[in-house]
PDB file of N, CA and C in Angstrom:
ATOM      1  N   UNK A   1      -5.419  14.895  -8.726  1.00  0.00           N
ATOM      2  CA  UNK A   1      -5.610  13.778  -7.826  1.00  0.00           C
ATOM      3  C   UNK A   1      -6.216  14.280  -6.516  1.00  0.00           C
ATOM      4  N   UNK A   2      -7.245  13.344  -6.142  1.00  0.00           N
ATOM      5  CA  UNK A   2      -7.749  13.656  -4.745  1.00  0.00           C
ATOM      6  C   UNK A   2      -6.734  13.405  -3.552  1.00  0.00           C
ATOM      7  N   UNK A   3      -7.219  14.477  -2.729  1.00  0.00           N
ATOM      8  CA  UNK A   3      -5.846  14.138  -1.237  1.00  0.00           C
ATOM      9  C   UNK A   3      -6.169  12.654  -0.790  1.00  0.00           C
ATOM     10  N   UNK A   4      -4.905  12.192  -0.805  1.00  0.00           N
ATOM     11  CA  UNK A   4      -5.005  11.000   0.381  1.00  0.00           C
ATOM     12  C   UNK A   4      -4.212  11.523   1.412  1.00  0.00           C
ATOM     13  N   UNK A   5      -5.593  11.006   2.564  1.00  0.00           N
ATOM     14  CA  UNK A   5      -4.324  11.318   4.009  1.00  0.00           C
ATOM     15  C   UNK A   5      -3.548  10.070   4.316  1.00  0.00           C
ATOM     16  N   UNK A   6      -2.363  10.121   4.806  1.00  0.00           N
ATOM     17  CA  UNK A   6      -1.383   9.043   5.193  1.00  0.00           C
ATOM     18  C   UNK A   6      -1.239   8.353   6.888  1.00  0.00           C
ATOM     19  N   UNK A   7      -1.832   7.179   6.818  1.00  0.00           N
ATOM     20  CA  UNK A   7      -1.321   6.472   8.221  1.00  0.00           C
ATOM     21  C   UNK A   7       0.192   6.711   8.780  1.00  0.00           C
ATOM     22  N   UNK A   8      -0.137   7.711   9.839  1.00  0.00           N
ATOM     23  CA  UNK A   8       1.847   7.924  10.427  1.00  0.00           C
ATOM     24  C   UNK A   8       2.178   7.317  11.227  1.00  0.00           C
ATOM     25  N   UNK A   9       1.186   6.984  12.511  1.00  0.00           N
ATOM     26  CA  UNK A   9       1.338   6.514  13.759  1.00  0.00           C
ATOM     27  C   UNK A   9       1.601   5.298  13.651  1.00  0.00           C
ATOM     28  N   UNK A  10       2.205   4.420  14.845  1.00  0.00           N
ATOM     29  CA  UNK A  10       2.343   3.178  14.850  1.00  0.00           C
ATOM     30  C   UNK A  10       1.202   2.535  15.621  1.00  0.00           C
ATOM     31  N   UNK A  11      -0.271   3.502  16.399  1.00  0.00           N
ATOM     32  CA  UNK A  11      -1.021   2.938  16.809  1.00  0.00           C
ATOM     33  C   UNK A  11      -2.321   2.605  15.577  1.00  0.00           C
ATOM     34  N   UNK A  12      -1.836   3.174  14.471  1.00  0.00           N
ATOM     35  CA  UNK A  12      -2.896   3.661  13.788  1.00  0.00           C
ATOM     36  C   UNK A  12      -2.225   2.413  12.583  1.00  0.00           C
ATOM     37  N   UNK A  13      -1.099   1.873  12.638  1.00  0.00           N
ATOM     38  CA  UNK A  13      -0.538   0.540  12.083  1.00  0.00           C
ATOM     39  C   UNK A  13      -1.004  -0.637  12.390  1.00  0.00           C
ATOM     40  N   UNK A  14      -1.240  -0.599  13.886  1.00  0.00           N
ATOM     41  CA  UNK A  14      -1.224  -1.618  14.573  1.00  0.00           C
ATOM     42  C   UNK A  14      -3.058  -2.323  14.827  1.00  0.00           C
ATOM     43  N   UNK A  15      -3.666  -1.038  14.603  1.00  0.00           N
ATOM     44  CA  UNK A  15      -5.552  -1.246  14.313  1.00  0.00           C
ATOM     45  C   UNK A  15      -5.532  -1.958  13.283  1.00  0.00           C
ATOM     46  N   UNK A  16      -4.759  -1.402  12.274  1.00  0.00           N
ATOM     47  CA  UNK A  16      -5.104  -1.858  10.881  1.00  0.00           C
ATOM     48  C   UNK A  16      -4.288  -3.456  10.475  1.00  0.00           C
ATOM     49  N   UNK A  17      -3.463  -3.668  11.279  1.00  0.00           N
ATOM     50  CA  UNK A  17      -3.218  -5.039  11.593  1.00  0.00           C
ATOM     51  C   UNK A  17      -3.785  -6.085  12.354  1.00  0.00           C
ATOM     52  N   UNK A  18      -4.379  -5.540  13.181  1.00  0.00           N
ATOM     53  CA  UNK A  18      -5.119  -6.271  13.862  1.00  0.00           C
ATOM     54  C   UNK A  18      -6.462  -6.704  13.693  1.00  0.00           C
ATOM     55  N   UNK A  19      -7.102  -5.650  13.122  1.00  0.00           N
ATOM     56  CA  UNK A  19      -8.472  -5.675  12.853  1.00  0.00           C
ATOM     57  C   UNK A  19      -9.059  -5.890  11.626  1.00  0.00           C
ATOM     58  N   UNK A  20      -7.877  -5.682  10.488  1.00  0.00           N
ATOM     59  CA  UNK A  20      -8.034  -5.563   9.418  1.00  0.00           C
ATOM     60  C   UNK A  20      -7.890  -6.977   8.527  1.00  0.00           C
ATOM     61  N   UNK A  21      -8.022  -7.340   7.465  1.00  0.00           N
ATOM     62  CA  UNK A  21      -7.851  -8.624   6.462  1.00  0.00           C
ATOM     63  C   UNK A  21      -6.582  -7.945   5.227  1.00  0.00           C
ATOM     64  N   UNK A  22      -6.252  -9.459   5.547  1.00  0.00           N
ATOM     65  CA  UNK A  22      -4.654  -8.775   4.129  1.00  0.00           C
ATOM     66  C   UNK A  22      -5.087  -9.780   3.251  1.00  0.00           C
ATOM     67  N   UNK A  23      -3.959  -9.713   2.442  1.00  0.00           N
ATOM     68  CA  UNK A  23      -3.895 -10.380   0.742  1.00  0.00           C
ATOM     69  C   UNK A  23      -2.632  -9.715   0.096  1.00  0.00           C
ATOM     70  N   UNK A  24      -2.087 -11.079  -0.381  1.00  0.00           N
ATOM     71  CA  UNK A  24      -0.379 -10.929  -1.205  1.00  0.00           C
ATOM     72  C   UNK A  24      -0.240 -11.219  -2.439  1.00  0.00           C
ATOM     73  N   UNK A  25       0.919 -10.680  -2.858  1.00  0.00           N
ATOM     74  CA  UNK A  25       1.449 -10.966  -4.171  1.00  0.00           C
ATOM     75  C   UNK A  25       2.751 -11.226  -3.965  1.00  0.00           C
ATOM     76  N   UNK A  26       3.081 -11.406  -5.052  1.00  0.00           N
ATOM     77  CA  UNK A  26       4.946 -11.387  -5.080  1.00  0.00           C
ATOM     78  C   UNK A  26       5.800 -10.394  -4.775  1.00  0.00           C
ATOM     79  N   UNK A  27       5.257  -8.785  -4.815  1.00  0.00           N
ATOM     80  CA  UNK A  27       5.862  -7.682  -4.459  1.00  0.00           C
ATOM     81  C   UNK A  27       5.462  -7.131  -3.359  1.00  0.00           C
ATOM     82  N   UNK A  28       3.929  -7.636  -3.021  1.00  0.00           N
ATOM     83  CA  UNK A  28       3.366  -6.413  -1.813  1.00  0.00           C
ATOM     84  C   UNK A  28       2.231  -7.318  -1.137  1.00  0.00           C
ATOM     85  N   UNK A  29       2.311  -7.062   0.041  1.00  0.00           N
ATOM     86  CA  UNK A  29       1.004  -7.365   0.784  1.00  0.00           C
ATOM     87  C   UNK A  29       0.076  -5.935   1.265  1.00  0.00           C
ATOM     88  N   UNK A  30      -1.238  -6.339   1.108  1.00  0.00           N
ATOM     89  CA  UNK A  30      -1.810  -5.200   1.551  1.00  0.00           C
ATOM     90  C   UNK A  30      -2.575  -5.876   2.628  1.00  0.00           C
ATOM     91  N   UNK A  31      -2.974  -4.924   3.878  1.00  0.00           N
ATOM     92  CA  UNK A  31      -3.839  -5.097   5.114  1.00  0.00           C
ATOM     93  C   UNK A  31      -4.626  -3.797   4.714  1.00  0.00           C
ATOM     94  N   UNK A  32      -6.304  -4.013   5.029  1.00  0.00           N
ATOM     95  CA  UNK A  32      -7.274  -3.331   4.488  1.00  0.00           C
ATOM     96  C   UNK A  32      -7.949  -3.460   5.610  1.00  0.00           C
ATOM     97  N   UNK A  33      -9.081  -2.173   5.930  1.00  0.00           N
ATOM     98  CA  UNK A  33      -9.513  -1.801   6.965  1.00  0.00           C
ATOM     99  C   UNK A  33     -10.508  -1.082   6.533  1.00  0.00           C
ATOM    100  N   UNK A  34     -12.179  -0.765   6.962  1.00  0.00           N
ATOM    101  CA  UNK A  34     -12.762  -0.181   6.710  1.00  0.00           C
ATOM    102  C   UNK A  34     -13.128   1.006   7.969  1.00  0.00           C
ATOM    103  N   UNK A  35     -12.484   2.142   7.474  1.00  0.00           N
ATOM    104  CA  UNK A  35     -12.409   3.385   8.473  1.00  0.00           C
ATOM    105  C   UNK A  35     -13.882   4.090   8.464  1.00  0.00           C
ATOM    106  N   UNK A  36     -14.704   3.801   7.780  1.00  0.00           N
ATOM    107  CA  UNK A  36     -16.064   5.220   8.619  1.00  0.00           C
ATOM    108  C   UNK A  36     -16.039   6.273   7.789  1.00  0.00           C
ATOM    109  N   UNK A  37     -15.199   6.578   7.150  1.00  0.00           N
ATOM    110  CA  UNK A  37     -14.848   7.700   6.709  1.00  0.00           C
ATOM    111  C   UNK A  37     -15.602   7.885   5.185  1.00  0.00           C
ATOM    112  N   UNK A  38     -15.455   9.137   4.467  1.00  0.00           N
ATOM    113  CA  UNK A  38     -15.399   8.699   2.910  1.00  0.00           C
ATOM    114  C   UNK A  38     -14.324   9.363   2.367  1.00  0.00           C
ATOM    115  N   UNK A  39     -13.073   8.833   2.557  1.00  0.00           N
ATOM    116  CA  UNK A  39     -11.687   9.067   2.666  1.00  0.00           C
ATOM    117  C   UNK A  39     -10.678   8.280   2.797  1.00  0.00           C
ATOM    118  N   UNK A  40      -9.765   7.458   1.739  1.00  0.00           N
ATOM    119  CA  UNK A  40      -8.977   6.530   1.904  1.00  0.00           C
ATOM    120  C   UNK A  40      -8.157   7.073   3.036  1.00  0.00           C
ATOM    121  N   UNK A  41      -6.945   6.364   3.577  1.00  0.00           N
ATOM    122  CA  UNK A  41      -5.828   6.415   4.574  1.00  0.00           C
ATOM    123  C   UNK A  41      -5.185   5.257   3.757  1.00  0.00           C
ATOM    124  N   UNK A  42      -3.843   5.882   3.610  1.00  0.00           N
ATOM    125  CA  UNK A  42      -2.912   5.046   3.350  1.00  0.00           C
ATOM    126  C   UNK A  42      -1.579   4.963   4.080  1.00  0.00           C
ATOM    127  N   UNK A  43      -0.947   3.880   4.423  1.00  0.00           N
ATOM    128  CA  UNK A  43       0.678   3.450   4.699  1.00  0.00           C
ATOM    129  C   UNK A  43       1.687   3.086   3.967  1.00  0.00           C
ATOM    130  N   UNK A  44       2.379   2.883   3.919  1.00  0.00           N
ATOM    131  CA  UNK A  44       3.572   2.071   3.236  1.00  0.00           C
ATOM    132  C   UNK A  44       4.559   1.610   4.512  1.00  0.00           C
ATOM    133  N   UNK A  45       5.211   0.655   4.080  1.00  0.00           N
ATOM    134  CA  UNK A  45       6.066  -0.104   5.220  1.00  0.00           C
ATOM    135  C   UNK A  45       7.035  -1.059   4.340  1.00  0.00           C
ATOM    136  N   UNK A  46       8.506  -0.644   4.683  1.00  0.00           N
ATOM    137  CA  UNK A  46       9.264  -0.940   3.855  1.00  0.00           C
ATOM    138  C   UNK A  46      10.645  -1.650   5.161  1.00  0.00           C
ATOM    139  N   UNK A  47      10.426  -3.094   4.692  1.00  0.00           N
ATOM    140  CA  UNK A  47      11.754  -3.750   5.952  1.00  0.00           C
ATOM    141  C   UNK A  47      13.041  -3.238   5.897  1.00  0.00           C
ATOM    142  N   UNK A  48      13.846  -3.451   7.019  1.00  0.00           N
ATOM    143  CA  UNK A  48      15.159  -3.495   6.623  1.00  0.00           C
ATOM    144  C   UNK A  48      15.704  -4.274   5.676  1.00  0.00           C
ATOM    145  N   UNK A  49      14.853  -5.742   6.057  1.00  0.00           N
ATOM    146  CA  UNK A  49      15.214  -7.004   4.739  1.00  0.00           C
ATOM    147  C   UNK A  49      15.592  -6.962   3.447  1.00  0.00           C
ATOM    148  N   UNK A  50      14.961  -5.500   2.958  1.00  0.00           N
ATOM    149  CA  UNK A  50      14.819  -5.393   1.955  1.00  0.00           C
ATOM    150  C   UNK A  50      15.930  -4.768   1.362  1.00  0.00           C
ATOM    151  N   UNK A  51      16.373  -3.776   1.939  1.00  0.00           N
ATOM    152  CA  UNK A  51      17.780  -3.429   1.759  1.00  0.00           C
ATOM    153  C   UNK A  51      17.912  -2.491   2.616  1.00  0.00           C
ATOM    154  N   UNK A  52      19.074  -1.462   2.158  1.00  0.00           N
ATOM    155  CA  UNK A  52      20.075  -0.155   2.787  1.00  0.00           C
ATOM    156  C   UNK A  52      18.674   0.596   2.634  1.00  0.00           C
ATOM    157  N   UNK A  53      19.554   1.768   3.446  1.00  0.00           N
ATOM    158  CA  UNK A  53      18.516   3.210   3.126  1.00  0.00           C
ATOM    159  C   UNK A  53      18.049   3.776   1.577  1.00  0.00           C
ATOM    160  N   UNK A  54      19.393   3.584   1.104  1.00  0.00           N
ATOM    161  CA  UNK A  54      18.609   3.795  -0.433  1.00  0.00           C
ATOM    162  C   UNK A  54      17.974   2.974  -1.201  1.00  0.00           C
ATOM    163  N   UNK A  55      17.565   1.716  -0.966  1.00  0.00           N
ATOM    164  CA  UNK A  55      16.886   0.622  -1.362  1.00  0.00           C
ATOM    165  C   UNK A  55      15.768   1.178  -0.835  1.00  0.00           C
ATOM    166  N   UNK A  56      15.639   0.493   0.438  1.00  0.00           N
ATOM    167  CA  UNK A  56      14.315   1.274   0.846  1.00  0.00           C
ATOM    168  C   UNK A  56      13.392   2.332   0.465  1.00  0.00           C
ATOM    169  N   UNK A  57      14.136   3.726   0.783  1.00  0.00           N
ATOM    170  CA  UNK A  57      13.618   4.456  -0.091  1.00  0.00           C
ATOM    171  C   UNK A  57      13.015   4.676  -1.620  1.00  0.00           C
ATOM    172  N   UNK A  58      13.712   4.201  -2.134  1.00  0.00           N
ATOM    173  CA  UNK A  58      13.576   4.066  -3.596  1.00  0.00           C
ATOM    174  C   UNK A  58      12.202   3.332  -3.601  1.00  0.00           C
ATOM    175  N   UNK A  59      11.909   2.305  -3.235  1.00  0.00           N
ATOM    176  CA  UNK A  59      10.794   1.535  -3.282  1.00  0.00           C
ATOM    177  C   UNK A  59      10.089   1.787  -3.074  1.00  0.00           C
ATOM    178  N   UNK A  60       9.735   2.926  -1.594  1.00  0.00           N
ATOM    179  CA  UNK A  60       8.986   3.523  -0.869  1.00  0.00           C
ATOM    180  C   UNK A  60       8.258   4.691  -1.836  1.00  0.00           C
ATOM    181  N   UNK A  61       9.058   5.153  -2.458  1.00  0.00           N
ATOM    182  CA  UNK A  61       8.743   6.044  -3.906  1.00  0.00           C
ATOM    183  C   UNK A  61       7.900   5.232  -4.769  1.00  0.00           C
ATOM    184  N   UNK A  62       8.601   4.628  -5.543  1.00  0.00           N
ATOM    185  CA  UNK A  62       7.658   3.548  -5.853  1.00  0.00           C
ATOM    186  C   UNK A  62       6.474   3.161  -5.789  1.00  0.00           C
ATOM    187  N   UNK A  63       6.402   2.857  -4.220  1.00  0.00           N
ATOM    188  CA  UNK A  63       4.568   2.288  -4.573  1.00  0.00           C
ATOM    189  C   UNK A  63       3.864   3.690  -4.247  1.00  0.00           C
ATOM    190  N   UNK A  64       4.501   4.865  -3.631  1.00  0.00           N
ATOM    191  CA  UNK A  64       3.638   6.309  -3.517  1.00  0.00           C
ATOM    192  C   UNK A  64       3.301   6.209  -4.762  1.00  0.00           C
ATOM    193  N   UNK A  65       4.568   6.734  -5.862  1.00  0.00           N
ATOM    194  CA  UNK A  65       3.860   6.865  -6.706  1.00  0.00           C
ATOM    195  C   UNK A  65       2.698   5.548  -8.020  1.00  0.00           C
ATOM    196  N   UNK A  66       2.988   4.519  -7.469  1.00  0.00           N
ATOM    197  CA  UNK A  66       1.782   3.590  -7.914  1.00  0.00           C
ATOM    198  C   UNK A  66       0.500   4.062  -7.606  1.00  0.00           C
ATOM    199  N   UNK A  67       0.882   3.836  -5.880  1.00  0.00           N
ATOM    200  CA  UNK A  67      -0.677   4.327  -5.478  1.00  0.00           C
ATOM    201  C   UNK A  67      -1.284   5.694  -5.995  1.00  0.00           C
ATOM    202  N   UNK A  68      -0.608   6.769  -6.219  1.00  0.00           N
ATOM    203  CA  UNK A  68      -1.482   8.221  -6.683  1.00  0.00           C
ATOM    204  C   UNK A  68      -1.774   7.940  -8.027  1.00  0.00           C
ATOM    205  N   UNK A  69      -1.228   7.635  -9.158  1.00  0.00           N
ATOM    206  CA  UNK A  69      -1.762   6.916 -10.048  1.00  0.00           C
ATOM    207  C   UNK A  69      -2.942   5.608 -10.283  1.00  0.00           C
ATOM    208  N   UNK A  70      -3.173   4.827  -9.005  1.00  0.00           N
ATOM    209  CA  UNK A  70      -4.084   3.818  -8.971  1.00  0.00           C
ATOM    210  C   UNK A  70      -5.361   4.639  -8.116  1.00  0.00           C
ATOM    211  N   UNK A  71      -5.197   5.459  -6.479  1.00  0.00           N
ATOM    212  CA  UNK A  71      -5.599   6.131  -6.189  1.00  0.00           C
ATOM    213  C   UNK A  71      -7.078   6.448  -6.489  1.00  0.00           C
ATOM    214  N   UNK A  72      -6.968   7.492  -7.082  1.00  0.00           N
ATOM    215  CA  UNK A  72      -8.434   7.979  -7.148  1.00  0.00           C
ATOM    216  C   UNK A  72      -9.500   6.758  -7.910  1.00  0.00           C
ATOM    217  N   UNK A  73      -9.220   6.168  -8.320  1.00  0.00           N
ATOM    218  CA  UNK A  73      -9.552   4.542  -8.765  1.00  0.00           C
ATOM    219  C   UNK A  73     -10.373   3.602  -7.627  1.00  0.00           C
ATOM    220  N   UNK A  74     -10.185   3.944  -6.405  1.00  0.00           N
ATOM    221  CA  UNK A  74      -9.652   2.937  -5.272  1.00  0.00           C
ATOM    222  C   UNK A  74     -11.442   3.381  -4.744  1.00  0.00           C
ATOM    223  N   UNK A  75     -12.209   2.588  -4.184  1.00  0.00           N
ATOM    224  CA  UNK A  75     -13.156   2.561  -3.331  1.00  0.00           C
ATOM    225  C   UNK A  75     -13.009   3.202  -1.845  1.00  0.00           C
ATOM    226  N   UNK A  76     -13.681   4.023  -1.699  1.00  0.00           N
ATOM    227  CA  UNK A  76     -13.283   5.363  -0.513  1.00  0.00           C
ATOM    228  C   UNK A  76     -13.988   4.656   0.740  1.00  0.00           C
ATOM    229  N   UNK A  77     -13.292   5.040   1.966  1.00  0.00           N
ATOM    230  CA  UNK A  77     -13.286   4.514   3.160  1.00  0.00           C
ATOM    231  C   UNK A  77     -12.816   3.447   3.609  1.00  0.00           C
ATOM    232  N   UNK A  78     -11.251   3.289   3.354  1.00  0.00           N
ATOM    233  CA  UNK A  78     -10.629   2.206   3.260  1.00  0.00           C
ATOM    234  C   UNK A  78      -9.306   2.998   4.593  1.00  0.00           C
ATOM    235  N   UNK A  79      -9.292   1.820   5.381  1.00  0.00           N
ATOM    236  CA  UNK A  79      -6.972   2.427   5.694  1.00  0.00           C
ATOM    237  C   UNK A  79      -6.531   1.140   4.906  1.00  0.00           C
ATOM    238  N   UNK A  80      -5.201   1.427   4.006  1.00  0.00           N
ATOM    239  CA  UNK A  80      -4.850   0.978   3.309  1.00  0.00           C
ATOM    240  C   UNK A  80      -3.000   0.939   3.726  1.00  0.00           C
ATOM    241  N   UNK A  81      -2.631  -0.614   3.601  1.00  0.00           N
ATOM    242  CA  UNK A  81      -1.483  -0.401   3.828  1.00  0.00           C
ATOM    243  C   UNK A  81      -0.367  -1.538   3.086  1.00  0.00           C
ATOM    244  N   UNK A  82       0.602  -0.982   2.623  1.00  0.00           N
ATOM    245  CA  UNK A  82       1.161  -1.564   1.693  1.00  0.00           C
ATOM    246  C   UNK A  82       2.648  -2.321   2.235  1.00  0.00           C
ATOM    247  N   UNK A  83       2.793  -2.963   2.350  1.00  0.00           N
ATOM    248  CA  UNK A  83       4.071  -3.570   2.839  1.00  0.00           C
ATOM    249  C   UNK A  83       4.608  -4.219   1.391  1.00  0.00           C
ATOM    250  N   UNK A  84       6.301  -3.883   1.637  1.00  0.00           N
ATOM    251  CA  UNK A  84       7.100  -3.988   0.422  1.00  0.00           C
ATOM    252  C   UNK A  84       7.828  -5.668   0.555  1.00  0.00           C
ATOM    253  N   UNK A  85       7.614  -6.179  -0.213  1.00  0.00           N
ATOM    254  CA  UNK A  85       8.541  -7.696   0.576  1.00  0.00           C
ATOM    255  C   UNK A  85       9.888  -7.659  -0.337  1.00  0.00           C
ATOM    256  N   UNK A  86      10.821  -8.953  -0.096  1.00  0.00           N
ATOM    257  CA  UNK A  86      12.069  -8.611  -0.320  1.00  0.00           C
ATOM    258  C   UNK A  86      12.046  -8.780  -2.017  1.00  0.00           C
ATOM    259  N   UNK A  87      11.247  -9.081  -3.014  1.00  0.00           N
ATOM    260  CA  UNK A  87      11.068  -9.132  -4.261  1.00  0.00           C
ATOM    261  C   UNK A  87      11.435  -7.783  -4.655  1.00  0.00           C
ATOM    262  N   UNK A  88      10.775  -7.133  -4.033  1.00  0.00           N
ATOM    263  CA  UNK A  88      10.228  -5.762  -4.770  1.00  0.00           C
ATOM    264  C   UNK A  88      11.778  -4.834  -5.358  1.00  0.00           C
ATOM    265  N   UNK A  89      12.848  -5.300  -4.441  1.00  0.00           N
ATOM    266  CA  UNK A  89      13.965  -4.688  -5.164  1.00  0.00           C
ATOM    267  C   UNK A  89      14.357  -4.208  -6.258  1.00  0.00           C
ATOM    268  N   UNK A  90      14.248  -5.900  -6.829  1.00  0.00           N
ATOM    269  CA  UNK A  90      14.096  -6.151  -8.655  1.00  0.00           C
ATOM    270  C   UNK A  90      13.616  -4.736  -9.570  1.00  0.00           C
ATOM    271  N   UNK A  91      12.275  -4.884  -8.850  1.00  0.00           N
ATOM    272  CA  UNK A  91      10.824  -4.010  -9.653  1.00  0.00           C
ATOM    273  C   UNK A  91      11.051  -2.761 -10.180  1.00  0.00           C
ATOM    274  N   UNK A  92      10.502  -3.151 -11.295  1.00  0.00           N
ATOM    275  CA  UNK A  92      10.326  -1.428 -12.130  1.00  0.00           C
ATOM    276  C   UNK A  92       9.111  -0.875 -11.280  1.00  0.00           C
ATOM    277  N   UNK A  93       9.058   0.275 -11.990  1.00  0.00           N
ATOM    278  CA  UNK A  93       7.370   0.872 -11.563  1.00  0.00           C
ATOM    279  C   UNK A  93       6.322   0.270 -12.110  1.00  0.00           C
ATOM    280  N   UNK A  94       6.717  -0.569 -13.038  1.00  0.00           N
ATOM    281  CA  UNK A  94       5.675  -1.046 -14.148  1.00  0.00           C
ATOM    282  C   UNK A  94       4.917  -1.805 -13.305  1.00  0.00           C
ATOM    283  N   UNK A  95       6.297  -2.971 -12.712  1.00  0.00           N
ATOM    284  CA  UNK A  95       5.733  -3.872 -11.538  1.00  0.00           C
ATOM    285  C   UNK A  95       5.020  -3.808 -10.625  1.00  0.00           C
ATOM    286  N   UNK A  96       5.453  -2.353 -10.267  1.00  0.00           N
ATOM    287  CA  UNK A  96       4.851  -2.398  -9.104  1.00  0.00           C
ATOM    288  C   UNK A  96       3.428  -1.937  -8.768  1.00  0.00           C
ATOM    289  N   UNK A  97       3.274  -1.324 -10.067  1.00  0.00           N
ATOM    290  CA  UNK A  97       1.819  -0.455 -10.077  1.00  0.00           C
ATOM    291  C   UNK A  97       1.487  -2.053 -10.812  1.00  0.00           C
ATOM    292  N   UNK A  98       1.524  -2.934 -11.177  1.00  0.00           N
ATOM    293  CA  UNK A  98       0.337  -4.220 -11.603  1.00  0.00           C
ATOM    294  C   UNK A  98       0.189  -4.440 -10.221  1.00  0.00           C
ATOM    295  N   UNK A  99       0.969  -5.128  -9.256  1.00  0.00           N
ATOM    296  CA  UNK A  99       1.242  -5.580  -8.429  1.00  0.00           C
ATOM    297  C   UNK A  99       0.010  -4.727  -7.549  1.00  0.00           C
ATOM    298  N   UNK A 100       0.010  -3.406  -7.661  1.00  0.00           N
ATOM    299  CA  UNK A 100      -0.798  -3.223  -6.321  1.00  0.00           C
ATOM    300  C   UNK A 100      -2.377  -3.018  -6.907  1.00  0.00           C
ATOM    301  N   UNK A 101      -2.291  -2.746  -8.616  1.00  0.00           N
ATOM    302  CA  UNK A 101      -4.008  -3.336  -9.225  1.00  0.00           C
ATOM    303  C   UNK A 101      -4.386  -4.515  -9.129  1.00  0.00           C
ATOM    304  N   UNK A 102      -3.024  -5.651  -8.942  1.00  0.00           N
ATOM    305  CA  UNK A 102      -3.996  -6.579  -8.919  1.00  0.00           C
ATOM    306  C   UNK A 102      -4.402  -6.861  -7.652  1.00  0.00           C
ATOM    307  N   UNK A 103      -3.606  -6.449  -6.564  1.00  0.00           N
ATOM    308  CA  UNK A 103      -4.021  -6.379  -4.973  1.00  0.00           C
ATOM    309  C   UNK A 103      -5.489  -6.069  -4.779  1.00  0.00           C
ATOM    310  N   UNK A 104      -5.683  -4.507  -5.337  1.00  0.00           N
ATOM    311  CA  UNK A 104      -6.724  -3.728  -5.027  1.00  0.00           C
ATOM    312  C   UNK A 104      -7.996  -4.785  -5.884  1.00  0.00           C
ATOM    313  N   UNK A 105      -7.595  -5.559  -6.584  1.00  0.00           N
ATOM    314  CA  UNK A 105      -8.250  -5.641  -7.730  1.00  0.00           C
ATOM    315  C   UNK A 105      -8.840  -6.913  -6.663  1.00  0.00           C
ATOM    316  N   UNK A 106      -8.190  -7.555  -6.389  1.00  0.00           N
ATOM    317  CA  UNK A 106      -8.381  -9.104  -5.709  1.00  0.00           C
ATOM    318  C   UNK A 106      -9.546  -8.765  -4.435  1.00  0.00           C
ATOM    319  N   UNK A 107      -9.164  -7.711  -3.522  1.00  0.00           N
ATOM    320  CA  UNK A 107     -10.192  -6.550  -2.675  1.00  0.00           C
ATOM    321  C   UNK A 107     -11.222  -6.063  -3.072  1.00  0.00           C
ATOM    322  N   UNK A 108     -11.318  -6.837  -4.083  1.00  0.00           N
ATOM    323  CA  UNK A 108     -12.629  -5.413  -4.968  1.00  0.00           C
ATOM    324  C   UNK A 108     -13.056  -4.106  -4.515  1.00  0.00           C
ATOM    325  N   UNK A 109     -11.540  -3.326  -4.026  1.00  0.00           N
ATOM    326  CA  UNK A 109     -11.700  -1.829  -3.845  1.00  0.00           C
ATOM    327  C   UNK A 109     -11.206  -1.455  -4.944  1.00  0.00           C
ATOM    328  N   UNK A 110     -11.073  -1.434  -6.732  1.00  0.00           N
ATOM    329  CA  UNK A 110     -10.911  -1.120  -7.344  1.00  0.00           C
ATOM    330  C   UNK A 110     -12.177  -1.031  -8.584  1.00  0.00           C
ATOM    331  N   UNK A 111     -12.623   0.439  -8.848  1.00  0.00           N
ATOM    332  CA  UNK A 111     -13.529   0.482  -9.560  1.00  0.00           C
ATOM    333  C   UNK A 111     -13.934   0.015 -11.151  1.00  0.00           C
TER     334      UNK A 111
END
């Protein structure tokens, strides 16, 4: 798999919210941004809503590993950011990796 670098900052959240266009599903919203680059950037963002620390986490796993599996797939020069909504609990991985093809898919950043 090719490196993806990861959005850490909260100023580097807050561009890509602002400037950027989203699109939802039942498990995930994504906000999409075209960086300059030829190099995805990705986030994840997981509420308290959603549950405890180990909820969270768990999920947060989850769509990482969706995304490195969907990943190199993905149309380059993107910041990419994934927010978990309170559905996603439920979700297998199965779910969650449709969930973010059909995101990417709806973006036509998916090849």
């Amino acid at each position: 798999m090719e490196h993806t670098l990861r959005l850490k900052k909260n100023m580097e959240f807050k561009k890509v919210y602002d400037k950027g266009n989203s699109m939802a599903n039942r498990l995930l919203v994504l906000f999409m941004m075209k960086n300059g680059e030829d190099f995805n950037r990705v986030g994840f963002s997981v509420s308290k809503k959603v549950g405890k620390s180990v909820v969270r986490n768990r999920v947060k796993r989850l769509m990482k590993e969706s995304f490195r599996a969907v990943g190199p797939t993905t149309a380059k020069g993107y910041d990419l950011i994934f927010i978990a909504r309170i559905n996603i609990k439920e979700a297998t991985y199965g779910d969650v990796e449709k969930a973010m093809v059909h995101l990417l898919r709806k973006s036509k950043l998916l090849k």
